[in-house]
N, C-alpha and C. Protein backbone atom coordinates (compact mmCIF):
# COMPACT_ATOMS: atom_id res chain seq x y z
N UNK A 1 -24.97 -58.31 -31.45
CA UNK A 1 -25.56 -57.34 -32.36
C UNK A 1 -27.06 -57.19 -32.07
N UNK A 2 -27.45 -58.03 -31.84
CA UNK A 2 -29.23 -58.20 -31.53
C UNK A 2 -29.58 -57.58 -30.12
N UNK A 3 -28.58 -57.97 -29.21
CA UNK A 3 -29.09 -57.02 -28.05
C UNK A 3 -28.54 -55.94 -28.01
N UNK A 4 -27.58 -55.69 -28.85
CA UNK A 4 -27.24 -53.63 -28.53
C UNK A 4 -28.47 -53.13 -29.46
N UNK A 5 -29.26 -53.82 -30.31
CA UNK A 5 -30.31 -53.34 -31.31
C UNK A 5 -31.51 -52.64 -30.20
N UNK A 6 -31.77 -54.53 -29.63
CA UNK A 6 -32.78 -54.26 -28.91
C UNK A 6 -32.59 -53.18 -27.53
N UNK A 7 -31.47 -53.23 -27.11
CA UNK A 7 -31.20 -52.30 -25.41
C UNK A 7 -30.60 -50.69 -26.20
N UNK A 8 -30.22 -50.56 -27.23
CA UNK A 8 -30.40 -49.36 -27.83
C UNK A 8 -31.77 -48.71 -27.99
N UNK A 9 -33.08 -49.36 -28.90
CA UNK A 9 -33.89 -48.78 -29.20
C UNK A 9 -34.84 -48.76 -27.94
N UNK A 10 -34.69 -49.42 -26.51
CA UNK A 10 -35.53 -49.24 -25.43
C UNK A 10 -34.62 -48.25 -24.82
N UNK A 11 -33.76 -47.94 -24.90
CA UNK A 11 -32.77 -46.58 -24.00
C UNK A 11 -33.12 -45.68 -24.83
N UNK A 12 -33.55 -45.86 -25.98
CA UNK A 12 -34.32 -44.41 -26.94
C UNK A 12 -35.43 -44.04 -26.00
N UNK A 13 -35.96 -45.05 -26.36
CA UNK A 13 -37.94 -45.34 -25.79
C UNK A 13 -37.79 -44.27 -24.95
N UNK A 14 -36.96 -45.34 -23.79
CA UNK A 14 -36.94 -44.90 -21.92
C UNK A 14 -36.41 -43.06 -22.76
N UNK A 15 -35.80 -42.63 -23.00
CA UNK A 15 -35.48 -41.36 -22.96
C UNK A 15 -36.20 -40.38 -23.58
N UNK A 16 -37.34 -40.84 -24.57
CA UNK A 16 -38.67 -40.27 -24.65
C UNK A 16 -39.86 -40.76 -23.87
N UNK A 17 -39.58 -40.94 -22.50
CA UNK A 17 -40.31 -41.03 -21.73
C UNK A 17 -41.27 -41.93 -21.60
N UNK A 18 -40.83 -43.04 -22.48
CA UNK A 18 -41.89 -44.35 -22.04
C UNK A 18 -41.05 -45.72 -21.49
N UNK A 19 -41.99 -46.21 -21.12
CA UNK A 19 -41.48 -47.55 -19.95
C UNK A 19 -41.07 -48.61 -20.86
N UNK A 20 -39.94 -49.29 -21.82
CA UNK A 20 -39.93 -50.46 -22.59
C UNK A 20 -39.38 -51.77 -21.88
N UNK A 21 -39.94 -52.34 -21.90
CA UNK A 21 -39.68 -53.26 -20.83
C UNK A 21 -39.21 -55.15 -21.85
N UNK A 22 -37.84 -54.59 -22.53
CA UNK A 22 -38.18 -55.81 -23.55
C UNK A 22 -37.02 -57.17 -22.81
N UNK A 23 -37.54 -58.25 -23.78
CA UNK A 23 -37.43 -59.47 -23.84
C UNK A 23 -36.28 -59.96 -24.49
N UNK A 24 -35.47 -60.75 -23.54
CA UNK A 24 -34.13 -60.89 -24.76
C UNK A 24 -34.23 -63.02 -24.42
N UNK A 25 -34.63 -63.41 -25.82
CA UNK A 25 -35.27 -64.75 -25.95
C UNK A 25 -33.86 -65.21 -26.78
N UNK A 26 -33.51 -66.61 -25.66
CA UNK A 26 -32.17 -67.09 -26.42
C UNK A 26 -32.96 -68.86 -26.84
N UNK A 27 -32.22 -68.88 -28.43
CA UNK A 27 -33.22 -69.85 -29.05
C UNK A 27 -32.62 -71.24 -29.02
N UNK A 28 -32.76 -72.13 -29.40
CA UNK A 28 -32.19 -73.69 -29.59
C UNK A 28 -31.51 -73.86 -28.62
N UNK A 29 -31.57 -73.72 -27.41
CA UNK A 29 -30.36 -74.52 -26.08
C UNK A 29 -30.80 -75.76 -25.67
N UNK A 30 -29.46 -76.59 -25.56
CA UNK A 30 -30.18 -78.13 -25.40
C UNK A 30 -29.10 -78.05 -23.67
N UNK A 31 -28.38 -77.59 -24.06
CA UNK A 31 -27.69 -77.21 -22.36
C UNK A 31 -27.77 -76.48 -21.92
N UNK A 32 -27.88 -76.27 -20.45
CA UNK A 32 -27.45 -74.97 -19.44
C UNK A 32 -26.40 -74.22 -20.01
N UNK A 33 -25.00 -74.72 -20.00
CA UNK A 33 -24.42 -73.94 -20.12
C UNK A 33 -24.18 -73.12 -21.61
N UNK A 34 -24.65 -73.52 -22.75
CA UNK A 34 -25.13 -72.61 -23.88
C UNK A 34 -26.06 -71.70 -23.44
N UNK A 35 -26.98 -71.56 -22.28
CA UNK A 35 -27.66 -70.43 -22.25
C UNK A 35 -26.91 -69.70 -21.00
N UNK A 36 -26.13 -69.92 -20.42
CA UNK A 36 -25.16 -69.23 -19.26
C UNK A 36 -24.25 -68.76 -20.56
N UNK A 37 -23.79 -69.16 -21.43
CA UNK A 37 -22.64 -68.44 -21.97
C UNK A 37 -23.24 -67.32 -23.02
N UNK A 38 -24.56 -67.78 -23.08
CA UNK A 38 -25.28 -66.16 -24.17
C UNK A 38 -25.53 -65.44 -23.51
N UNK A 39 -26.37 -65.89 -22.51
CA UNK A 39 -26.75 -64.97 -21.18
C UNK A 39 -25.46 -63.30 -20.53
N UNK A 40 -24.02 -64.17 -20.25
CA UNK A 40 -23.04 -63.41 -20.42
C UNK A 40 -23.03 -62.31 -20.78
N UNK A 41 -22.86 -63.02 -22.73
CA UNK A 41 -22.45 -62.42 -23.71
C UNK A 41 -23.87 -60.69 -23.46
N UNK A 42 -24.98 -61.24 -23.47
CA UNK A 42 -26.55 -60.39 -23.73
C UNK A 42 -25.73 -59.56 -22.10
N UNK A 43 -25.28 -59.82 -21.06
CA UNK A 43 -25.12 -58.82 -20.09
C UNK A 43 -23.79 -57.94 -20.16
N UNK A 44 -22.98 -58.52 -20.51
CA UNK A 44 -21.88 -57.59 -21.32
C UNK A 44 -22.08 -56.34 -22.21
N UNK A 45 -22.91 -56.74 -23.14
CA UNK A 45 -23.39 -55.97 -24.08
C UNK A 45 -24.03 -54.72 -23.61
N UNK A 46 -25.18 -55.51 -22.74
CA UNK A 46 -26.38 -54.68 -21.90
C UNK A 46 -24.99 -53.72 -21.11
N UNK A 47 -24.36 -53.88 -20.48
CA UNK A 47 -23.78 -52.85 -19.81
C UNK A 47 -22.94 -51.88 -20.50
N UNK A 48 -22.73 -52.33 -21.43
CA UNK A 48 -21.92 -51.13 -22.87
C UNK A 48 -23.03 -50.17 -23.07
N UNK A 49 -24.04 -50.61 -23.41
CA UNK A 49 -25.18 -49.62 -23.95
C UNK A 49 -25.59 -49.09 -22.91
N UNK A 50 -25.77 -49.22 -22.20
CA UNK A 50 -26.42 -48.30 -20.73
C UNK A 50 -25.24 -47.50 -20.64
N UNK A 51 -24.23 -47.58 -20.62
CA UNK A 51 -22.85 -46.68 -20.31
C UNK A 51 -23.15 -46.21 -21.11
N UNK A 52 -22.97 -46.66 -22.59
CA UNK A 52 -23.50 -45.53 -23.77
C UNK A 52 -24.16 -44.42 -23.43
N UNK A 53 -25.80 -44.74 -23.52
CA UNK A 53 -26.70 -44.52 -23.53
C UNK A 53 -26.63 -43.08 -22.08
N UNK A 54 -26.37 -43.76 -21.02
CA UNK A 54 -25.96 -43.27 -19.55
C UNK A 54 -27.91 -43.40 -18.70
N UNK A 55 -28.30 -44.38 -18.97
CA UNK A 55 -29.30 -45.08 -18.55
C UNK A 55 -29.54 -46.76 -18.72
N UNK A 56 -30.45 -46.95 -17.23
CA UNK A 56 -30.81 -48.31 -17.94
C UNK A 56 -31.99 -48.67 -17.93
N UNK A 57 -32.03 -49.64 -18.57
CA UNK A 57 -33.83 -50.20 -18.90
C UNK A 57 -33.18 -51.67 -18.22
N UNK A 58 -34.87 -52.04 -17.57
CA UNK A 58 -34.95 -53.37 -16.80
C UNK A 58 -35.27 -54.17 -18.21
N UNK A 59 -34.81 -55.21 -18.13
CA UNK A 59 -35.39 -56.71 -19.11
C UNK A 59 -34.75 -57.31 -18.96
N UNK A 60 -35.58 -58.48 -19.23
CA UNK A 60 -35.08 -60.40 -18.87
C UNK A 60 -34.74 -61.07 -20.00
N UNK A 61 -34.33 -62.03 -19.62
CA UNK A 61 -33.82 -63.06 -20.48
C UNK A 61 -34.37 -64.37 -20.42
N UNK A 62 -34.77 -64.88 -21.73
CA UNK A 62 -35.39 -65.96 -21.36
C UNK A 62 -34.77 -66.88 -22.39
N UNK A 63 -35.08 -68.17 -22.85
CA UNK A 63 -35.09 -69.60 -23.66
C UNK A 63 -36.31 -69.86 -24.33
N UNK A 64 -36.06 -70.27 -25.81
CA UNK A 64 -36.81 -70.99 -26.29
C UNK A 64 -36.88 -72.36 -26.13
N UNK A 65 -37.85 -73.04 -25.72
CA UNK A 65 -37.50 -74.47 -25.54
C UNK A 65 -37.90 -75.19 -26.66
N UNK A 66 -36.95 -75.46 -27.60
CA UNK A 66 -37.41 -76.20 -28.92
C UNK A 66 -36.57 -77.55 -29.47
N UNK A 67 -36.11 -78.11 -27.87
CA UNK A 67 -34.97 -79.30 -28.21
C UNK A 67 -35.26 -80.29 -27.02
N UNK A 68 -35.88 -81.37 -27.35
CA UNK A 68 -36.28 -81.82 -26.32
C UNK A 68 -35.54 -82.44 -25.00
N UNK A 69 -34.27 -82.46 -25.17
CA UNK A 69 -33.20 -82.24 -23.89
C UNK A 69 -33.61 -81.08 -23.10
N UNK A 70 -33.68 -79.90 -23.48
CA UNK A 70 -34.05 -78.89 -22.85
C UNK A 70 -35.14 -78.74 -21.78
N UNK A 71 -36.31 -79.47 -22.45
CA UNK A 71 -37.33 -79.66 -21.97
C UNK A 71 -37.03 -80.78 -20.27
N UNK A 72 -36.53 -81.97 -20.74
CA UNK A 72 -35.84 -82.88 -20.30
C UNK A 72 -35.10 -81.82 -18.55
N UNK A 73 -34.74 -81.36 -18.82
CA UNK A 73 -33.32 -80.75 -18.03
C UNK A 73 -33.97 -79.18 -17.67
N UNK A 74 -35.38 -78.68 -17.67
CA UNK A 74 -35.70 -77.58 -17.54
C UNK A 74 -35.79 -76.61 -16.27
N UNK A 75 -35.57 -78.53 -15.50
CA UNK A 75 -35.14 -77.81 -13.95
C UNK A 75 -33.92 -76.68 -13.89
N UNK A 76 -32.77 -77.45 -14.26
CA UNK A 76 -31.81 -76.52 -14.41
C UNK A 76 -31.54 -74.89 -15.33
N UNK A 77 -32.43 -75.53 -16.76
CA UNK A 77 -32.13 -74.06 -17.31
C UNK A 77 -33.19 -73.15 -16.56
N UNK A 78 -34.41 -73.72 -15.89
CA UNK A 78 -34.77 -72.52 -14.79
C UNK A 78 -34.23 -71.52 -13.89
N UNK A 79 -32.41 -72.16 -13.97
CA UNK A 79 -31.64 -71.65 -13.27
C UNK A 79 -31.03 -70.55 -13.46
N UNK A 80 -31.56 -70.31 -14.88
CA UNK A 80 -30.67 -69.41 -15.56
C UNK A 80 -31.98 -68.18 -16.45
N UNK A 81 -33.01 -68.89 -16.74
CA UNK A 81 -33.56 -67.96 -17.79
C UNK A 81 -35.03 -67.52 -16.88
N UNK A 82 -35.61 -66.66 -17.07
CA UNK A 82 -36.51 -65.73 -16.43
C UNK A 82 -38.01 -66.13 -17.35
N UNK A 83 -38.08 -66.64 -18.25
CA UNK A 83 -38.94 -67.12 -18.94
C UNK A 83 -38.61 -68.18 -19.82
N UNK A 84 -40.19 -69.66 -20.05
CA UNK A 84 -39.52 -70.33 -21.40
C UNK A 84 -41.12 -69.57 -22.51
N UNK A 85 -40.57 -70.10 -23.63
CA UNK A 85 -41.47 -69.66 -24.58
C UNK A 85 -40.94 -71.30 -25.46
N UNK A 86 -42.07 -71.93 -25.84
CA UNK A 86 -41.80 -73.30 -26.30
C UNK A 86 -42.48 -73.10 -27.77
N UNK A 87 -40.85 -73.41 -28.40
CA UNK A 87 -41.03 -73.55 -30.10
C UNK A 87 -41.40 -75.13 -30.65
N UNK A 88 -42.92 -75.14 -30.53
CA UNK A 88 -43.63 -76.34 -30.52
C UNK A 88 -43.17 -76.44 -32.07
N UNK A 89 -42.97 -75.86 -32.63
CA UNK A 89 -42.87 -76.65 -34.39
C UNK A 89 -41.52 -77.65 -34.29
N UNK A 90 -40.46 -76.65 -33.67
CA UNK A 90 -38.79 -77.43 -33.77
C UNK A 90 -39.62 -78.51 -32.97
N UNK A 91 -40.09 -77.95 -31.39
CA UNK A 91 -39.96 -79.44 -30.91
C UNK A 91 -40.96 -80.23 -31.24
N UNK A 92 -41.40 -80.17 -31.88
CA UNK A 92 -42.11 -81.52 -32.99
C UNK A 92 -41.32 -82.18 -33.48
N UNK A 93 -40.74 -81.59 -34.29
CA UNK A 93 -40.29 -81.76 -35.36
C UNK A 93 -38.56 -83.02 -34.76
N UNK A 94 -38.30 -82.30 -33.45
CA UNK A 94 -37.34 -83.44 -33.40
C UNK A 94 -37.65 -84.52 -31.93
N UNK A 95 -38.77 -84.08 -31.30
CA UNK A 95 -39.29 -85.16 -31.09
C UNK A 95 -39.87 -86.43 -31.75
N UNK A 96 -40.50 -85.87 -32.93
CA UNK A 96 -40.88 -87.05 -33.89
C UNK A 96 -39.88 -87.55 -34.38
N UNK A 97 -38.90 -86.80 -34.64
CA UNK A 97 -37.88 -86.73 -35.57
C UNK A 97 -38.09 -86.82 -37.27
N UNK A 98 -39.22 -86.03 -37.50
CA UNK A 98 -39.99 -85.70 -38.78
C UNK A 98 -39.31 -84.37 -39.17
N UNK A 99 -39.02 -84.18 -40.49
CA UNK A 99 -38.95 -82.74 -41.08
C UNK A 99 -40.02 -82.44 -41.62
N UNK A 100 -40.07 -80.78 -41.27
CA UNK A 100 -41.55 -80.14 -41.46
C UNK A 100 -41.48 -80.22 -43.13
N UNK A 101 -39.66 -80.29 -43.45
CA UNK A 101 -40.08 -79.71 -44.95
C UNK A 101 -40.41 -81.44 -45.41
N UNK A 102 -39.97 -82.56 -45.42
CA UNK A 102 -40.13 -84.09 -45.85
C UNK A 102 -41.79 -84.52 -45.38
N UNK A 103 -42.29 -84.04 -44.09
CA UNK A 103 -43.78 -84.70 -43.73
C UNK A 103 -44.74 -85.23 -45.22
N UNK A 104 -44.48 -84.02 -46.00
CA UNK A 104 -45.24 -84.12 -46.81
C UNK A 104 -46.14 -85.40 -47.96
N UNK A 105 -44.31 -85.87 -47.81
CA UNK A 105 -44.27 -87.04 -49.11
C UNK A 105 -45.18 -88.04 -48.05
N UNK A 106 -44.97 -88.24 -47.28
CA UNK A 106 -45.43 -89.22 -46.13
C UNK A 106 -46.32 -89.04 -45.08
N UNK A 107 -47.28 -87.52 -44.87
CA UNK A 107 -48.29 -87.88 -44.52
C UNK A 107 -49.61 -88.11 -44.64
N UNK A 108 -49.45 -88.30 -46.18
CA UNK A 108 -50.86 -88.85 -46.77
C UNK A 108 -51.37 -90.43 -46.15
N UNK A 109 -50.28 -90.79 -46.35
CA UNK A 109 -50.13 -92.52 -46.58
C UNK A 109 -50.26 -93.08 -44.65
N UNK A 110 -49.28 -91.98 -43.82
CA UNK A 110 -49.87 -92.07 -42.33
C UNK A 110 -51.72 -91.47 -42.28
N UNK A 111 -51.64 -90.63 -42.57
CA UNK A 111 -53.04 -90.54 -42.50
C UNK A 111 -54.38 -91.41 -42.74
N UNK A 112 -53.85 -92.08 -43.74
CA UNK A 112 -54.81 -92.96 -44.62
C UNK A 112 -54.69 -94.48 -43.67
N UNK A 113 -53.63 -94.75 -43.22
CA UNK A 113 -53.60 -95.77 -42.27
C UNK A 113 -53.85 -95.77 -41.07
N UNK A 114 -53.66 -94.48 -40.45
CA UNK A 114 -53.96 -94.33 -39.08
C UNK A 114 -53.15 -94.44 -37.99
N UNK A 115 -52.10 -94.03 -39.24
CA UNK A 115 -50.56 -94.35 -38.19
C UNK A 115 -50.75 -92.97 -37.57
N UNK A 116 -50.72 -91.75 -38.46
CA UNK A 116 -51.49 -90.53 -37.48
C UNK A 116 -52.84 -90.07 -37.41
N UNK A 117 -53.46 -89.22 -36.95
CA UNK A 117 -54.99 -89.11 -36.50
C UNK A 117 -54.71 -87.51 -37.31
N UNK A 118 -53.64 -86.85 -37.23
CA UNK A 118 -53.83 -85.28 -37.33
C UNK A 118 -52.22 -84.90 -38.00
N UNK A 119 -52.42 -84.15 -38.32
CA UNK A 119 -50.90 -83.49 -38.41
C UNK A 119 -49.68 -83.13 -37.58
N UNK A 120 -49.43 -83.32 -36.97
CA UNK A 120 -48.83 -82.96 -35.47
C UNK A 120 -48.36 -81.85 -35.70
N UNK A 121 -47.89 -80.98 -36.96
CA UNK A 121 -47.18 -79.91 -37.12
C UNK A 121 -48.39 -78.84 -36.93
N UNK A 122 -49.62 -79.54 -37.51
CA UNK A 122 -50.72 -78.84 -36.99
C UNK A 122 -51.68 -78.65 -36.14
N UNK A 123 -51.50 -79.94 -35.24
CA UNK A 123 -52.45 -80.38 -34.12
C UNK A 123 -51.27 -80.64 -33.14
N UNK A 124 -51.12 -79.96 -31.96
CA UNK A 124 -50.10 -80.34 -31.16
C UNK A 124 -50.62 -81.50 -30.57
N UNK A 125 -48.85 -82.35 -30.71
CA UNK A 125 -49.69 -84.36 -30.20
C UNK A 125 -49.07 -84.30 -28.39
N UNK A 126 -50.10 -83.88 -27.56
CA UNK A 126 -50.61 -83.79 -25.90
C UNK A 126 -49.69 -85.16 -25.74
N UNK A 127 -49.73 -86.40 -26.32
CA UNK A 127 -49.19 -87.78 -25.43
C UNK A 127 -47.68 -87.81 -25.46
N UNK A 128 -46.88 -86.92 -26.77
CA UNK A 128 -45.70 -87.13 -26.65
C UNK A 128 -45.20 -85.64 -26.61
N UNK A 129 -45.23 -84.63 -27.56
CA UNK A 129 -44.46 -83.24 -27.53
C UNK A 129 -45.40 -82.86 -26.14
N UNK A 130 -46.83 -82.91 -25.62
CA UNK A 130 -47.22 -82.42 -24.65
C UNK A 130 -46.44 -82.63 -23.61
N UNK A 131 -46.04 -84.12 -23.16
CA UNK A 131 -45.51 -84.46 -21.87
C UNK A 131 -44.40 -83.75 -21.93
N UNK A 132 -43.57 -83.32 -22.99
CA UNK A 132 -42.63 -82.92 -22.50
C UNK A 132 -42.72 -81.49 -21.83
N UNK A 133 -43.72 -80.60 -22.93
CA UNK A 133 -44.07 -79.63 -22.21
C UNK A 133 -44.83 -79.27 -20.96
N UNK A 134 -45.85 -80.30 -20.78
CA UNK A 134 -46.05 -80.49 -19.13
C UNK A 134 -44.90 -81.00 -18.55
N UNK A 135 -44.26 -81.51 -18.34
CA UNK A 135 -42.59 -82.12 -17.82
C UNK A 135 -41.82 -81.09 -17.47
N UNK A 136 -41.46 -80.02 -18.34
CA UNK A 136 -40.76 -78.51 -18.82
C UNK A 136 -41.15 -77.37 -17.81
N UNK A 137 -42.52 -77.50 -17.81
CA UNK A 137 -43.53 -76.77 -17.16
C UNK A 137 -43.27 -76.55 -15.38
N UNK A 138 -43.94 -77.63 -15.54
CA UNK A 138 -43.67 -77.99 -14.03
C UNK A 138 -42.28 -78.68 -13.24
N UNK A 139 -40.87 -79.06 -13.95
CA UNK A 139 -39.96 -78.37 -13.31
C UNK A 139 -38.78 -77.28 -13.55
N UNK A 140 -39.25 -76.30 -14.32
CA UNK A 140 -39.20 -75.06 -14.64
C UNK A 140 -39.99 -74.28 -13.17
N UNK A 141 -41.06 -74.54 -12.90
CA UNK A 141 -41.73 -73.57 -11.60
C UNK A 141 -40.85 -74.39 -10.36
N UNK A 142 -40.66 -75.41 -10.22
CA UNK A 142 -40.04 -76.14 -9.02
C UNK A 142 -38.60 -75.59 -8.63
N UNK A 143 -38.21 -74.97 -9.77
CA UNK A 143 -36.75 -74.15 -9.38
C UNK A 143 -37.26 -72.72 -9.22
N UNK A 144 -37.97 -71.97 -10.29
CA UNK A 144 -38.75 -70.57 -9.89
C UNK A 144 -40.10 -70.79 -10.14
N UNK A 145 -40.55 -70.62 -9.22
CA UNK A 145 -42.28 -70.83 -9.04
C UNK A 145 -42.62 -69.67 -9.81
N UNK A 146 -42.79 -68.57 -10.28
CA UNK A 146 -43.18 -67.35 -11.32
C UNK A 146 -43.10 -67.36 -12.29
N UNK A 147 -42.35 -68.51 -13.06
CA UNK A 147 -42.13 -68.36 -14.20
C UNK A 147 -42.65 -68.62 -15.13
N UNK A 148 -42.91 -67.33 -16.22
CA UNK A 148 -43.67 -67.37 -17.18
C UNK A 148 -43.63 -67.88 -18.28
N UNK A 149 -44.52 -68.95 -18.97
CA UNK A 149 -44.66 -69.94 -19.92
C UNK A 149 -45.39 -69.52 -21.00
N UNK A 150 -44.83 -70.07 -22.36
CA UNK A 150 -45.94 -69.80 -23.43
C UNK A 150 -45.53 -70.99 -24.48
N UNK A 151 -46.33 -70.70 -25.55
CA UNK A 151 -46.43 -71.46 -26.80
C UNK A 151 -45.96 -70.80 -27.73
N UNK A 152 -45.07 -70.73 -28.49
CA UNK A 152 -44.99 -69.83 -29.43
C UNK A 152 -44.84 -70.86 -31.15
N UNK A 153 -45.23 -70.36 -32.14
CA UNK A 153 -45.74 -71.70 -33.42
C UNK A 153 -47.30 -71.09 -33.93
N UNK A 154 -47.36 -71.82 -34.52
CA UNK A 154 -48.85 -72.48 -35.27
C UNK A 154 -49.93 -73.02 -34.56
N UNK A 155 -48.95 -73.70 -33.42
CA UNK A 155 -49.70 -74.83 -32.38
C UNK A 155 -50.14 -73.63 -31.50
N UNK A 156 -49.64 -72.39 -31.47
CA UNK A 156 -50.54 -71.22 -30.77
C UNK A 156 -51.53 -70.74 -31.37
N UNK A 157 -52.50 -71.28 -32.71
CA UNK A 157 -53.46 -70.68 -33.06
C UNK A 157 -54.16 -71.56 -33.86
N UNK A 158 -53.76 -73.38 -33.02
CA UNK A 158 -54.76 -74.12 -32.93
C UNK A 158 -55.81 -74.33 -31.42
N UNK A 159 -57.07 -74.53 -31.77
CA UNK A 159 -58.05 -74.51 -30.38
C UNK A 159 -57.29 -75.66 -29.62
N UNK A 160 -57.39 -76.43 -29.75
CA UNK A 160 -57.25 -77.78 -28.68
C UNK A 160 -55.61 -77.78 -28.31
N UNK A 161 -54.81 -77.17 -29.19
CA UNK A 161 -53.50 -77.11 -28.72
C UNK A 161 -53.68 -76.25 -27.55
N UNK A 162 -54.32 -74.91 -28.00
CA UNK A 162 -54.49 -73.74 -26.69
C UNK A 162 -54.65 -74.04 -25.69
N UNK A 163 -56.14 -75.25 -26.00
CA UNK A 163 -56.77 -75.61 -24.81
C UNK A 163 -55.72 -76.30 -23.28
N UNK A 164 -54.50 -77.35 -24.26
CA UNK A 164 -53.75 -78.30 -23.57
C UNK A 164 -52.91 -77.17 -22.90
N UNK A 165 -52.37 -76.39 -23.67
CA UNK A 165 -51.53 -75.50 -22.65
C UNK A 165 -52.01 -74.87 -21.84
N UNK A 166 -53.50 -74.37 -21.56
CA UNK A 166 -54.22 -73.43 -20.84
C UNK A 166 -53.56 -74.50 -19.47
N UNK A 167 -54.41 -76.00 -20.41
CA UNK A 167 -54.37 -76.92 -18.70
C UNK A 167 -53.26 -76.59 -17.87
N UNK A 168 -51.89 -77.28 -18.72
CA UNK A 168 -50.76 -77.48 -17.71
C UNK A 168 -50.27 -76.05 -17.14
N UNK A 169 -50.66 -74.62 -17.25
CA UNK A 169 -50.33 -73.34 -16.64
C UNK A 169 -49.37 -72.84 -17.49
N UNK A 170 -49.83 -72.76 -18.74
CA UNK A 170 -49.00 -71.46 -19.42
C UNK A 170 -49.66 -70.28 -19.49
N UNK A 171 -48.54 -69.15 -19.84
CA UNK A 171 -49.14 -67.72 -19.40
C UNK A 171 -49.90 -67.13 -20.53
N UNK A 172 -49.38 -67.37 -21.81
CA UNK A 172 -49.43 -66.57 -23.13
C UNK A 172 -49.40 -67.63 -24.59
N UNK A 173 -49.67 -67.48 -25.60
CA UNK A 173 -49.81 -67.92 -26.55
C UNK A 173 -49.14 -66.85 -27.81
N UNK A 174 -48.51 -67.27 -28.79
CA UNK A 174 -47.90 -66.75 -29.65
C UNK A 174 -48.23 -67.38 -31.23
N UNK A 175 -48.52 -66.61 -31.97
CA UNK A 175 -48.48 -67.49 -32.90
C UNK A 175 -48.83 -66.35 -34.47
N UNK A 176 -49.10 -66.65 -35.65
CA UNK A 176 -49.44 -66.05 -36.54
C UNK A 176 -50.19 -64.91 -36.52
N UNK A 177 -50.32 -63.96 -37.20
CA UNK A 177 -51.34 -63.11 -36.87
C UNK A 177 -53.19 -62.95 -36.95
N UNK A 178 -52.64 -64.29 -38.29
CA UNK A 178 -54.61 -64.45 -38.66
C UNK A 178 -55.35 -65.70 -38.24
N UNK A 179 -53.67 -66.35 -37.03
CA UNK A 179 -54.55 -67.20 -36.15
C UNK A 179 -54.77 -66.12 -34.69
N UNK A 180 -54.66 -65.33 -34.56
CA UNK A 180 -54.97 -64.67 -33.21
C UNK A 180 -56.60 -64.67 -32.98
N UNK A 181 -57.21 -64.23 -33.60
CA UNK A 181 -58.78 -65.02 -33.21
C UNK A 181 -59.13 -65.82 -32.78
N UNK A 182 -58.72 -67.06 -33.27
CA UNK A 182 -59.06 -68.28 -33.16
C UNK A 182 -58.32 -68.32 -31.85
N UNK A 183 -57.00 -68.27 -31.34
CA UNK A 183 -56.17 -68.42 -30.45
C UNK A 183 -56.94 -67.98 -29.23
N UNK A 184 -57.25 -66.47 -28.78
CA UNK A 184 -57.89 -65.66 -28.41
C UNK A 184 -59.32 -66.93 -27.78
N UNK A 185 -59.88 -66.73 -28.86
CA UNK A 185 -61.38 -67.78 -28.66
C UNK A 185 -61.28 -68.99 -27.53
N UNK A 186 -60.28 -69.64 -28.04
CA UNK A 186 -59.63 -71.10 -27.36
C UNK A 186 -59.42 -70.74 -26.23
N UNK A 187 -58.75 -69.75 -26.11
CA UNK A 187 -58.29 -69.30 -24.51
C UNK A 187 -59.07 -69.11 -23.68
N UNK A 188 -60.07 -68.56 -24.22
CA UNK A 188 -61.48 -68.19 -23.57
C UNK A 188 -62.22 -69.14 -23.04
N UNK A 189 -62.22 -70.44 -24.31
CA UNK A 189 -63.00 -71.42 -24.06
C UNK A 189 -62.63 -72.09 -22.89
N UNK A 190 -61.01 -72.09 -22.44
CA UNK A 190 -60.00 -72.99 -21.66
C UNK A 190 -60.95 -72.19 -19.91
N UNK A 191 -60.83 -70.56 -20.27
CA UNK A 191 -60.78 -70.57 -19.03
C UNK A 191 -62.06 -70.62 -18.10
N UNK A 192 -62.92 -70.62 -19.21
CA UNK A 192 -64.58 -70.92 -19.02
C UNK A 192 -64.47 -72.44 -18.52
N UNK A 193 -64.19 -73.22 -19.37
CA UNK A 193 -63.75 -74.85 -19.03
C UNK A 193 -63.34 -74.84 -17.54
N UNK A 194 -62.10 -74.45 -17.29
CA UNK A 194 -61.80 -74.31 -16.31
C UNK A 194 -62.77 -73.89 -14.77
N UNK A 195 -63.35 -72.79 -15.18
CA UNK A 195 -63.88 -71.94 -13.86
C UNK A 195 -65.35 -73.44 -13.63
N UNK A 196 -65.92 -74.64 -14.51
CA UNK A 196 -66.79 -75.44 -14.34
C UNK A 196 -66.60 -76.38 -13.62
């Protein structure tokens, strides 16, 4: 239903004469073959509506990486998806194995001890959810060297989260709308950092 939505309203686009070039993002896969069997399903579809339609529009398919098997095993789903976009909140959330909705009762009392330094739901934590995403990162390009990376969360419109992903070579940042400033800024700062 979601991709005859989306490959319907870009075969509109394309037939009023503009270029839509969209994104079909498959979410929670902890295996390859859950994203080979949506993947399918999203090209099946795609070829109904273009017959429909009697045009086609180019777009990819990509994974959210928000399960840290995924991350784990990213060589392989490189095999399959054209982009990752990493849902840093899930994978917090079960890397720590913390619920975003439970943190609450319990991170006063980490805080106050020093069991954490920051929020992790709000400060992406670089030593453990990072490695995986540097891990993800880099063998995700070792199967397709082009492939485009992002952040997508909250943790996209914190500075120092930005900053960590600038490092390991992500493409894009995603996140709230009234963190886009701040996001924006960070990025800036990363690539100034960088060019020193």
């Amino acid at each position: 239903m979601q991709t005859r939505a989306i490959l319907s309203a870009a075969c509109e686009l394309k037939k009023e004469g503009k270029n839509p070039m969209p994104e079909i993002m498959v979410p929670l896969i902890g295996i390859l073959y859950e994203l080979k069997q949506q993947k399918e399903i999203i090209q099946k579809v795609a070829k109904e509506v273009f017959a429909e339609y009697g045009i086609e529009v180019e777009f990819e398919i990509g994974t959210m990486i928000e399960i840290p098997r995924a991350a784990l095993t990213a060589d392989r789903i490189a095999t399959e998806a054209q982009y990752f976009s990493f849902g840093t909140n899930d994978l917090t959330q079960m890397t720590f194995g913390y619920s975003r909705d439970d943190i609450a009762s319990f991170l006063p009392a980490y805080l106050e001890k020093k069991i954490l330094k920051v929020d992790p739901f709000q400060v992406l934590d670089q030593n453990g959810v990072g490695q995986l995403i540097k891990m993800a990162v880099e063998k995700g390009r070792a199967v397709r060297p082009g492939l485009r990376t992002g952040i997508c969360g909250e943790h996209g419109g914190e500075p120092s989260s930005v900053k960590f992903c600038a490092r390991v070579g992500m493409n894009y940042a995603s996140c709230s709308p009234f963190r886009v400033p701040i996001a924006r800024l960070a990025a800036a700062q990363a690539a100034v950092e960088d060019e020193q």
